[in-house]
C-alpha atoms as a PDB file:
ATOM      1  CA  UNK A   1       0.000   0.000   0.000  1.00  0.00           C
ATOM      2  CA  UNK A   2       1.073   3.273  -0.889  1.00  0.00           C
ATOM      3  CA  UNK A   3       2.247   5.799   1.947  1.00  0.00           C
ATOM      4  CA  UNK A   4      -0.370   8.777   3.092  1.00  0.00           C
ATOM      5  CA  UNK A   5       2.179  10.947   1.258  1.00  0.00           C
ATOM      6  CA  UNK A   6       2.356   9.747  -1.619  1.00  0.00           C
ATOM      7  CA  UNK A   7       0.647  12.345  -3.952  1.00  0.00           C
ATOM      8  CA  UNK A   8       3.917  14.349  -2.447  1.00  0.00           C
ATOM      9  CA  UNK A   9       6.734  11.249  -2.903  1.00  0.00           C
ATOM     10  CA  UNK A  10       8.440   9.787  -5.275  1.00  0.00           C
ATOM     11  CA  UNK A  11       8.328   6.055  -5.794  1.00  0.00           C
ATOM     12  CA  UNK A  12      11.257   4.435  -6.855  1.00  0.00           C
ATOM     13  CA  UNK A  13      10.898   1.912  -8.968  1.00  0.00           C
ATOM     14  CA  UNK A  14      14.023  -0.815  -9.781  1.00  0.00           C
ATOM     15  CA  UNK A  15      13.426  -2.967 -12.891  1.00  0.00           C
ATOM     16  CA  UNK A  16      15.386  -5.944 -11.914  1.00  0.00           C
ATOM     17  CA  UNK A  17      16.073  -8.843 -14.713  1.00  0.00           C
ATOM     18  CA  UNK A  18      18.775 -12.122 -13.475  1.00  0.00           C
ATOM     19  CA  UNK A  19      20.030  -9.631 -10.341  1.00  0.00           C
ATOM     20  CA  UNK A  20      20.229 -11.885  -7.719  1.00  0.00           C
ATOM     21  CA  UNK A  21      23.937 -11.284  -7.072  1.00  0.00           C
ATOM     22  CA  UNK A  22      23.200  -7.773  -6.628  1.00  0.00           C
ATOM     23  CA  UNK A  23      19.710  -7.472  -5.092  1.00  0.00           C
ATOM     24  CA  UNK A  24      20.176  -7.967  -1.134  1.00  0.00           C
ATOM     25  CA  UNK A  25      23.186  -5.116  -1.013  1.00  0.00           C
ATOM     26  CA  UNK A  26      21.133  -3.017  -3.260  1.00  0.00           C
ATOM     27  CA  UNK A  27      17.753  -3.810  -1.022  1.00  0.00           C
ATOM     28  CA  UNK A  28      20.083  -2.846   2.580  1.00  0.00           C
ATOM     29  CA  UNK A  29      21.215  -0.036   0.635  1.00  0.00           C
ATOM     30  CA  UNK A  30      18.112   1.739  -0.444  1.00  0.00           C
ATOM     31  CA  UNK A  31      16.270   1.205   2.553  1.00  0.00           C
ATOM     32  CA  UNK A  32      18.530   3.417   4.038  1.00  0.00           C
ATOM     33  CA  UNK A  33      17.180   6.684   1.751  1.00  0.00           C
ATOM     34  CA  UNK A  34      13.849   5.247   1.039  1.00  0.00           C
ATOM     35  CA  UNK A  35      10.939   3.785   2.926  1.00  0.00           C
ATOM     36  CA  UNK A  36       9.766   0.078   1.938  1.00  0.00           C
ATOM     37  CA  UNK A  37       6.458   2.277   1.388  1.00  0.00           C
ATOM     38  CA  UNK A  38       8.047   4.122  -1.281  1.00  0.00           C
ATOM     39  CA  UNK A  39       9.716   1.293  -2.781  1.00  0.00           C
ATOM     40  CA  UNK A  40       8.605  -1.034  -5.941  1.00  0.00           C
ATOM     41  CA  UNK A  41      10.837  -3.839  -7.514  1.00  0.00           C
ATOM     42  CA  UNK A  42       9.750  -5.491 -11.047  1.00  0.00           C
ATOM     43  CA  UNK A  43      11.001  -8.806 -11.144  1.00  0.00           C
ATOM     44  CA  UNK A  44      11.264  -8.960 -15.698  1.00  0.00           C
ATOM     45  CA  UNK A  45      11.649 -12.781 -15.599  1.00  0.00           C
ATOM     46  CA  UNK A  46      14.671 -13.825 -14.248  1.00  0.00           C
ATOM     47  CA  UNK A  47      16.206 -17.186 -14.282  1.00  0.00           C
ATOM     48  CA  UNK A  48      18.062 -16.841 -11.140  1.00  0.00           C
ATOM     49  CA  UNK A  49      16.608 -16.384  -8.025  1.00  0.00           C
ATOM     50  CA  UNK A  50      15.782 -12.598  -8.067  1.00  0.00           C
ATOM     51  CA  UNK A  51      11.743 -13.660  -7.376  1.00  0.00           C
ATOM     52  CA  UNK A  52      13.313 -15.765  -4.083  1.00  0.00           C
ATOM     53  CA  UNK A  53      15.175 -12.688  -2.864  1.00  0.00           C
ATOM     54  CA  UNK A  54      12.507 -10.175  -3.088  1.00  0.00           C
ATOM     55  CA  UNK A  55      10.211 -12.671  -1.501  1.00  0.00           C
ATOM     56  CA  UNK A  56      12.784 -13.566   1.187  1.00  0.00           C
ATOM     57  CA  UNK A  57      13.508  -9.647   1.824  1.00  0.00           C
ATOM     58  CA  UNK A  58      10.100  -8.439   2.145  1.00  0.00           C
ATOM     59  CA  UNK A  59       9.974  -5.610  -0.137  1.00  0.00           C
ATOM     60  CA  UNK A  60       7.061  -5.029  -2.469  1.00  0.00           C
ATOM     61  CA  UNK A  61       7.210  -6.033  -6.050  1.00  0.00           C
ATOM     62  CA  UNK A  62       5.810  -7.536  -9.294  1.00  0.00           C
ATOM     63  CA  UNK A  63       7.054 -10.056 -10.940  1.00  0.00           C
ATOM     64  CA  UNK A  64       6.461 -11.288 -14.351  1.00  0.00           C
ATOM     65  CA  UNK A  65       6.731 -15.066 -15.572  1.00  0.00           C
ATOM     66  CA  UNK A  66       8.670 -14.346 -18.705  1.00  0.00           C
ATOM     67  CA  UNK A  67      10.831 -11.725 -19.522  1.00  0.00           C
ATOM     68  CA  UNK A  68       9.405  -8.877 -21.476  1.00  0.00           C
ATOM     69  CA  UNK A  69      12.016  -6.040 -21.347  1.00  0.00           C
ATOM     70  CA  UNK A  70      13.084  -3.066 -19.697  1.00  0.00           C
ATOM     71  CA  UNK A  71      10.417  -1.006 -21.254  1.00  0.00           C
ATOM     72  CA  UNK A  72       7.892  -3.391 -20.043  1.00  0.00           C
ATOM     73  CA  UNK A  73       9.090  -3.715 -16.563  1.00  0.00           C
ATOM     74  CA  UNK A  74       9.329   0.095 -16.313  1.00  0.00           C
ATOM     75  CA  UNK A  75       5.555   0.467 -17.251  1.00  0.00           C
ATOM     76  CA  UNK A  76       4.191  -1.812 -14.851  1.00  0.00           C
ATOM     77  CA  UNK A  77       5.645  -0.123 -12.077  1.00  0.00           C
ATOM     78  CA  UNK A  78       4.546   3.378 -13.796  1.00  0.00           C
ATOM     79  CA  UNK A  79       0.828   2.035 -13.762  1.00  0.00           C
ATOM     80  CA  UNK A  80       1.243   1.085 -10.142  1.00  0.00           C
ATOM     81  CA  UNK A  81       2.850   4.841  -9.182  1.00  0.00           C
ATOM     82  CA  UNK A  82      -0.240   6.348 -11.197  1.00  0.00           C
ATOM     83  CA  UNK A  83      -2.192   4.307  -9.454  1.00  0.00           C
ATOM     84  CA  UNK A  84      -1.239   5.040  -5.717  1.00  0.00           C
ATOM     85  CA  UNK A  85      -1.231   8.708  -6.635  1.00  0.00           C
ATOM     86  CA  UNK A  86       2.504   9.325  -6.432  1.00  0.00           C
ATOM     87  CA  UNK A  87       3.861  12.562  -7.785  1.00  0.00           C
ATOM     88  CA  UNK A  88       7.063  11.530  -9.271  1.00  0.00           C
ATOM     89  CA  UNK A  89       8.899   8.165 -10.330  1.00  0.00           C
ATOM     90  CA  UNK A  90      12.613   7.790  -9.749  1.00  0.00           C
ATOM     91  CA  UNK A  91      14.191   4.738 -11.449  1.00  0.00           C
ATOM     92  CA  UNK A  92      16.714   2.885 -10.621  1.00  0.00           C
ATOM     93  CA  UNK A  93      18.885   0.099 -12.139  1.00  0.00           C
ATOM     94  CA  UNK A  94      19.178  -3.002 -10.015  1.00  0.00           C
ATOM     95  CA  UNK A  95      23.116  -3.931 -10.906  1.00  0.00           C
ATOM     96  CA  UNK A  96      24.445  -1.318  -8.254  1.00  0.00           C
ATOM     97  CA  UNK A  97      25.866   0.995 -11.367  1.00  0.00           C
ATOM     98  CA  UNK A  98      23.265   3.795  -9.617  1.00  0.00           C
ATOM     99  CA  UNK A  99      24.321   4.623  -6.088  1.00  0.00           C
ATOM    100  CA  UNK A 100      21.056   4.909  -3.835  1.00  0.00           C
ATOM    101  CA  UNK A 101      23.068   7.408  -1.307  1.00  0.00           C
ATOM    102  CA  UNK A 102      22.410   9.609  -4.983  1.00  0.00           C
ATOM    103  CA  UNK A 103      18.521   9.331  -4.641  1.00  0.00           C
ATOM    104  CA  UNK A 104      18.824  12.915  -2.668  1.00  0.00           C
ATOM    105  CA  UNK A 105      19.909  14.810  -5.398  1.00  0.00           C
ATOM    106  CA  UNK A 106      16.759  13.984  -7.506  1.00  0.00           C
ATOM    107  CA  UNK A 107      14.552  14.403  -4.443  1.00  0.00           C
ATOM    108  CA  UNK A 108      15.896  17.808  -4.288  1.00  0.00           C
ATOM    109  CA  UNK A 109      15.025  18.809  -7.779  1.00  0.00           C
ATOM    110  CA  UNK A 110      11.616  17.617  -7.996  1.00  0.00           C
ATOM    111  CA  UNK A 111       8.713  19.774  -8.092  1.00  0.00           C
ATOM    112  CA  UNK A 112       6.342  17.202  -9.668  1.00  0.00           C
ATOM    113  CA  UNK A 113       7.195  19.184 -12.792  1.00  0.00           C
ATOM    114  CA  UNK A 114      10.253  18.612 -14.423  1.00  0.00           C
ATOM    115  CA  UNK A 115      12.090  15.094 -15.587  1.00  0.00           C
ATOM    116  CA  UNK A 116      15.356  14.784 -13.930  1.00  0.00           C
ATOM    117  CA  UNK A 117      18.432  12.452 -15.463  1.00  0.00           C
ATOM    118  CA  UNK A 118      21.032  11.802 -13.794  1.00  0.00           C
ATOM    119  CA  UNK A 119      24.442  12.251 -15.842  1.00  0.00           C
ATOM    120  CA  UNK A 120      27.331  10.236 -16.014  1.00  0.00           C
ATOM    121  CA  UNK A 121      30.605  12.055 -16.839  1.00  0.00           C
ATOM    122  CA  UNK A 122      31.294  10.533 -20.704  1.00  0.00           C
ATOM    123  CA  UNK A 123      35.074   9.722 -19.850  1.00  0.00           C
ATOM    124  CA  UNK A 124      36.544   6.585 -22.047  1.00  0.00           C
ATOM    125  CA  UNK A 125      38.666   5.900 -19.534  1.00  0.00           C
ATOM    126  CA  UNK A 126      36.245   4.316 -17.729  1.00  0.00           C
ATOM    127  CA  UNK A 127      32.947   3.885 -19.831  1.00  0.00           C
ATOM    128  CA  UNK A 128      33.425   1.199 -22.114  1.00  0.00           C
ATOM    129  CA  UNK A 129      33.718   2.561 -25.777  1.00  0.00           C
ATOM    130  CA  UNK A 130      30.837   0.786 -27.270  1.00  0.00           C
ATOM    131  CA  UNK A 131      28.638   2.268 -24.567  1.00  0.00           C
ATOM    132  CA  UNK A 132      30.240   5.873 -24.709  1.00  0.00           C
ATOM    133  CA  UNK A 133      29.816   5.907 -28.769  1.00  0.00           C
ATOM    134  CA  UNK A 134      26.273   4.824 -28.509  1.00  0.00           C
ATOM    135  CA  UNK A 135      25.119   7.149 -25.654  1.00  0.00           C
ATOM    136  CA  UNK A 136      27.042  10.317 -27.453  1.00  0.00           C
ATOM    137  CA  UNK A 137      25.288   9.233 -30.904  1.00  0.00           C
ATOM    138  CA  UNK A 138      22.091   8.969 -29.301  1.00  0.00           C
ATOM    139  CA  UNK A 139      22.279  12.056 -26.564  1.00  0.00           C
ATOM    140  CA  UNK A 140      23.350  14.495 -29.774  1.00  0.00           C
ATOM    141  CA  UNK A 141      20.093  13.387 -31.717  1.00  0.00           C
ATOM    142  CA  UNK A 142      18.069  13.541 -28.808  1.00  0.00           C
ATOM    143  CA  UNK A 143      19.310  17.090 -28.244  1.00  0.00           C
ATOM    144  CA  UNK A 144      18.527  18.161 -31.623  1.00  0.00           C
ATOM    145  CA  UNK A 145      15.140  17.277 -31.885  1.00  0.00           C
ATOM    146  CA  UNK A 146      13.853  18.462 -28.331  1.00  0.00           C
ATOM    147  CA  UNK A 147      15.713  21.654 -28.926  1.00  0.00           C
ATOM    148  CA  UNK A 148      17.461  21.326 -25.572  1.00  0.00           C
ATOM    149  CA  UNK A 149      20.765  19.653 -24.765  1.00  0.00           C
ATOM    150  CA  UNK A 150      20.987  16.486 -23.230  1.00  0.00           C
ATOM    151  CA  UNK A 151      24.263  15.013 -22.101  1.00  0.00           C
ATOM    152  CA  UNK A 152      23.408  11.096 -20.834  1.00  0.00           C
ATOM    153  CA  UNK A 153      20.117  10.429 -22.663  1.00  0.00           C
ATOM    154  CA  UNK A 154      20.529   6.338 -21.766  1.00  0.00           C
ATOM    155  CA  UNK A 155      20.859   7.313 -18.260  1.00  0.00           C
ATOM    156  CA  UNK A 156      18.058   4.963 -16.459  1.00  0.00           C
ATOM    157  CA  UNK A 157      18.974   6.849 -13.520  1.00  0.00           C
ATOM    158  CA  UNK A 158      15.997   9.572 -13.372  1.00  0.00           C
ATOM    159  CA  UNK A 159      13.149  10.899 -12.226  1.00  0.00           C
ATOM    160  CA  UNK A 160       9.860  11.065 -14.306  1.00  0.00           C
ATOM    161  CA  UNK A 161       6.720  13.403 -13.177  1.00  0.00           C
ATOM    162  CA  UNK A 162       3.291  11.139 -13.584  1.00  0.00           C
ATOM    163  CA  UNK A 163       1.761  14.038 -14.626  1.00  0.00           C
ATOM    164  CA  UNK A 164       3.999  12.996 -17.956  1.00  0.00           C
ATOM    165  CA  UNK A 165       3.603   9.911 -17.752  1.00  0.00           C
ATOM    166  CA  UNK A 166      -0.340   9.641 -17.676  1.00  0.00           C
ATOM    167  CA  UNK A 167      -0.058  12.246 -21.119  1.00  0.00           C
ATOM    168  CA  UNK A 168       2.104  10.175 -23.027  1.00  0.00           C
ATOM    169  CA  UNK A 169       1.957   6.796 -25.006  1.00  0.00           C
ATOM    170  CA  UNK A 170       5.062   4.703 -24.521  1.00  0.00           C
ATOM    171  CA  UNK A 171       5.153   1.808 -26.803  1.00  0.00           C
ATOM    172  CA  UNK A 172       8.523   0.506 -26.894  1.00  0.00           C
ATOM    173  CA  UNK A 173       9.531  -2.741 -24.344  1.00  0.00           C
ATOM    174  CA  UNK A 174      13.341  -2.545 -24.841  1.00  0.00           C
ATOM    175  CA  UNK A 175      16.419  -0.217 -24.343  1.00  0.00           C
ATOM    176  CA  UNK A 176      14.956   2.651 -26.547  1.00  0.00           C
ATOM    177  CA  UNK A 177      12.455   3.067 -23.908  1.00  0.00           C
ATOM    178  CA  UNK A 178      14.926   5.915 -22.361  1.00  0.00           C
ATOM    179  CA  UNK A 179      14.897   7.473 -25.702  1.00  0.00           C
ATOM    180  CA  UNK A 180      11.360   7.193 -26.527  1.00  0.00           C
ATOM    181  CA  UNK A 181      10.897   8.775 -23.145  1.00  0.00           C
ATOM    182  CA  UNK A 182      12.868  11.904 -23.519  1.00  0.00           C
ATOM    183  CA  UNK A 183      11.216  12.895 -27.212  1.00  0.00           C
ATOM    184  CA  UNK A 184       7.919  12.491 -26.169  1.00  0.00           C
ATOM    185  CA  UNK A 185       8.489  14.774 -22.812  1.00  0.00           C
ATOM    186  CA  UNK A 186      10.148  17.359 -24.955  1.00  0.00           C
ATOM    187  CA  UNK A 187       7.218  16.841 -27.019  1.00  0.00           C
ATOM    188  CA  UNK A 188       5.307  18.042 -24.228  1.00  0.00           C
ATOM    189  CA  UNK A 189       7.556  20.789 -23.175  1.00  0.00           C
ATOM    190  CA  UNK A 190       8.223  19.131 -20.048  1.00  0.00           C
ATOM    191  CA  UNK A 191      11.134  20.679 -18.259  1.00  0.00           C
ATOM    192  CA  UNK A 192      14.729  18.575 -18.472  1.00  0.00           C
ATOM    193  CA  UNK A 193      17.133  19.261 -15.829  1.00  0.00           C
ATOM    194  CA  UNK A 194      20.185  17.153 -15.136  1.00  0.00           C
ATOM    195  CA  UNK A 195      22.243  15.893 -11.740  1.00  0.00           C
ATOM    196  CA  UNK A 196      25.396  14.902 -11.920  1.00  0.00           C
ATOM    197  CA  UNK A 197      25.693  11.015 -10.986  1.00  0.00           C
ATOM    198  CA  UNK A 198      28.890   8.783  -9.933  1.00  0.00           C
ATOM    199  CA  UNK A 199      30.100   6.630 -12.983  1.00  0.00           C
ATOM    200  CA  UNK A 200      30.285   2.808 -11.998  1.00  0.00           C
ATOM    201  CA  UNK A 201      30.906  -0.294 -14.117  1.00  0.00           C
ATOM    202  CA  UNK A 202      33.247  -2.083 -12.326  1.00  0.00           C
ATOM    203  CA  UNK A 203      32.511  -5.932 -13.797  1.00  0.00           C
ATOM    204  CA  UNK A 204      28.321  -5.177 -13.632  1.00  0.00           C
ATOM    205  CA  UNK A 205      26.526  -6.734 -17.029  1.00  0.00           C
ATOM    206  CA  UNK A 206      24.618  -5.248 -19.738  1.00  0.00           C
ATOM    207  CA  UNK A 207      21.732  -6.564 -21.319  1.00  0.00           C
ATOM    208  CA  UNK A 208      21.924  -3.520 -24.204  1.00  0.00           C
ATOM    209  CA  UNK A 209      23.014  -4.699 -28.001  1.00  0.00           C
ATOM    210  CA  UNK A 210      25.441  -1.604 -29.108  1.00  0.00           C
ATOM    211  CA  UNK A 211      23.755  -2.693 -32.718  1.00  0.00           C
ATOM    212  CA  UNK A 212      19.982  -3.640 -32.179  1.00  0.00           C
ATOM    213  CA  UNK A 213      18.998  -1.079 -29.538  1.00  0.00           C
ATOM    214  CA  UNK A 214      20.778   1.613 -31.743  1.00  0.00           C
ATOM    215  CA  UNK A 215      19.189   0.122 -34.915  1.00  0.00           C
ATOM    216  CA  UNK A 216      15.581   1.031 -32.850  1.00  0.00           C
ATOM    217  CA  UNK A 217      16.539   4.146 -31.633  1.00  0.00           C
ATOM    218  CA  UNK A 218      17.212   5.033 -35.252  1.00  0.00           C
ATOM    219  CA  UNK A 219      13.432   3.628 -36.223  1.00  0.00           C
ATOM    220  CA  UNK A 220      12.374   5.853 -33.849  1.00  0.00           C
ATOM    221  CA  UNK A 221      14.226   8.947 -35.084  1.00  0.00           C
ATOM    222  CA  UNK A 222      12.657   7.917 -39.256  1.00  0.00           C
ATOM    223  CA  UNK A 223       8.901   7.653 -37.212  1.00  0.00           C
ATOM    224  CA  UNK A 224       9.841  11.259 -36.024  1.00  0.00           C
ATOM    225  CA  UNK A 225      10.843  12.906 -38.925  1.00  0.00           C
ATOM    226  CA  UNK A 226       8.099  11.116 -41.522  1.00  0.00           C
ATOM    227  CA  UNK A 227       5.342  11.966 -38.493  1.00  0.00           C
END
């Protein structure tokens, strides 16, 4: 059940797909900046035993029997914010690249108004190169067509208003949802601000394809300029 104050709060929401090795750090960690109130995991059929963890930890969550994709994940728990009456969403990935001691500097931005991202600093030296070349590709488009410069569009680190949510159509299930996000919120002319995040890879795992995922994002860039 959602807390008495949550038409003020934001509810994070963690999409969590095969994190098992991850999830009961992660789940200590966050409960120290967030209530379990204010909390939401969406188990996006894993094979390991992410389902057992959540279960064994307590903390609320859906969980779906197959997996269906980032995109998917992240709209089931937007339903359930939009639901409960939340004001904001603030997602999180679950393979400890975001740092929940962060989650403040989002809380301090939002005004139920503006999307927040939270930017790594694009430094080769310790972004792998596929992943820098990709984001930088994508983040310069992105910037062109909402007029408005964005510097980590593939960030899954942010904070989304439901007022934007409930006004726009998301359709894609994969890694372009990030993208799809940030043109139809300029479309909007929702407010984009940015906070600067700590950049972690360390030997975490990435379920993007460099190729395919770019390959949609530039199907969705066609769809915009035919539209």
């Amino acid at each position: 059940m959602a807390s008495p104050l949550a038409p003020y709060s934001a509810l994070v929401l963690v999409p969590a797909y095969n994190a098992a090795r991850h999830l009961p750090e992660l789940i200590s960690r966050l409960r120290q900046c967030v209530c379990d109130d204010n909390l939401l995991f969406v188990n996006d059929g894993s094979t390991d035993n992410s389902l057992q963890i959540l279960r064994e930890h307590g903390v609320t969550h859906l969980s779906f029997p197959e997996n269906r994709g980032k995109g998917a994940a992240l709209m089931a728990g937007f339903e359930y914010a939009i639901k409960a009456g939340y004001r904001s969403v603030l997602t999180i990935d679950a393979d400890l690249q975001h740092l929940p001691e962060e989650l403040y500097r989002f809380y301090a931005l939002d005004n139920g108004r503006r999307l927040i991202i939270g930017t790594r600093r694009m430094d080769l030296r310790i972004m792998p190169f596929d992943r820098w070349l990709t984001n930088n590709l994508t983040s310069l488009i992105i910037s062109v067509f909402s007029t408005r410069r964005v510097r980590d569009s593939q960030s899954g680190f942010r904070l989304i208003p439901t007022a934007v949510l409930r006004a726009v159509r998301l359709k894609t299930v994969n890694y372009d949802f990030e993208s799809e996000m940030l043109f139809k919120a300029g479309a909007l002319g929702c407010t984009v601000a940015e906070v600067p995040i700590t950049t972690v890879y360390e030997d975490s795992t990435s379920y993007i394809n460099p190729l395919i995922d770019t390959g949609r994002f530039i199907r969705q860039i066609w769809k915009r300029i035919w539209a």
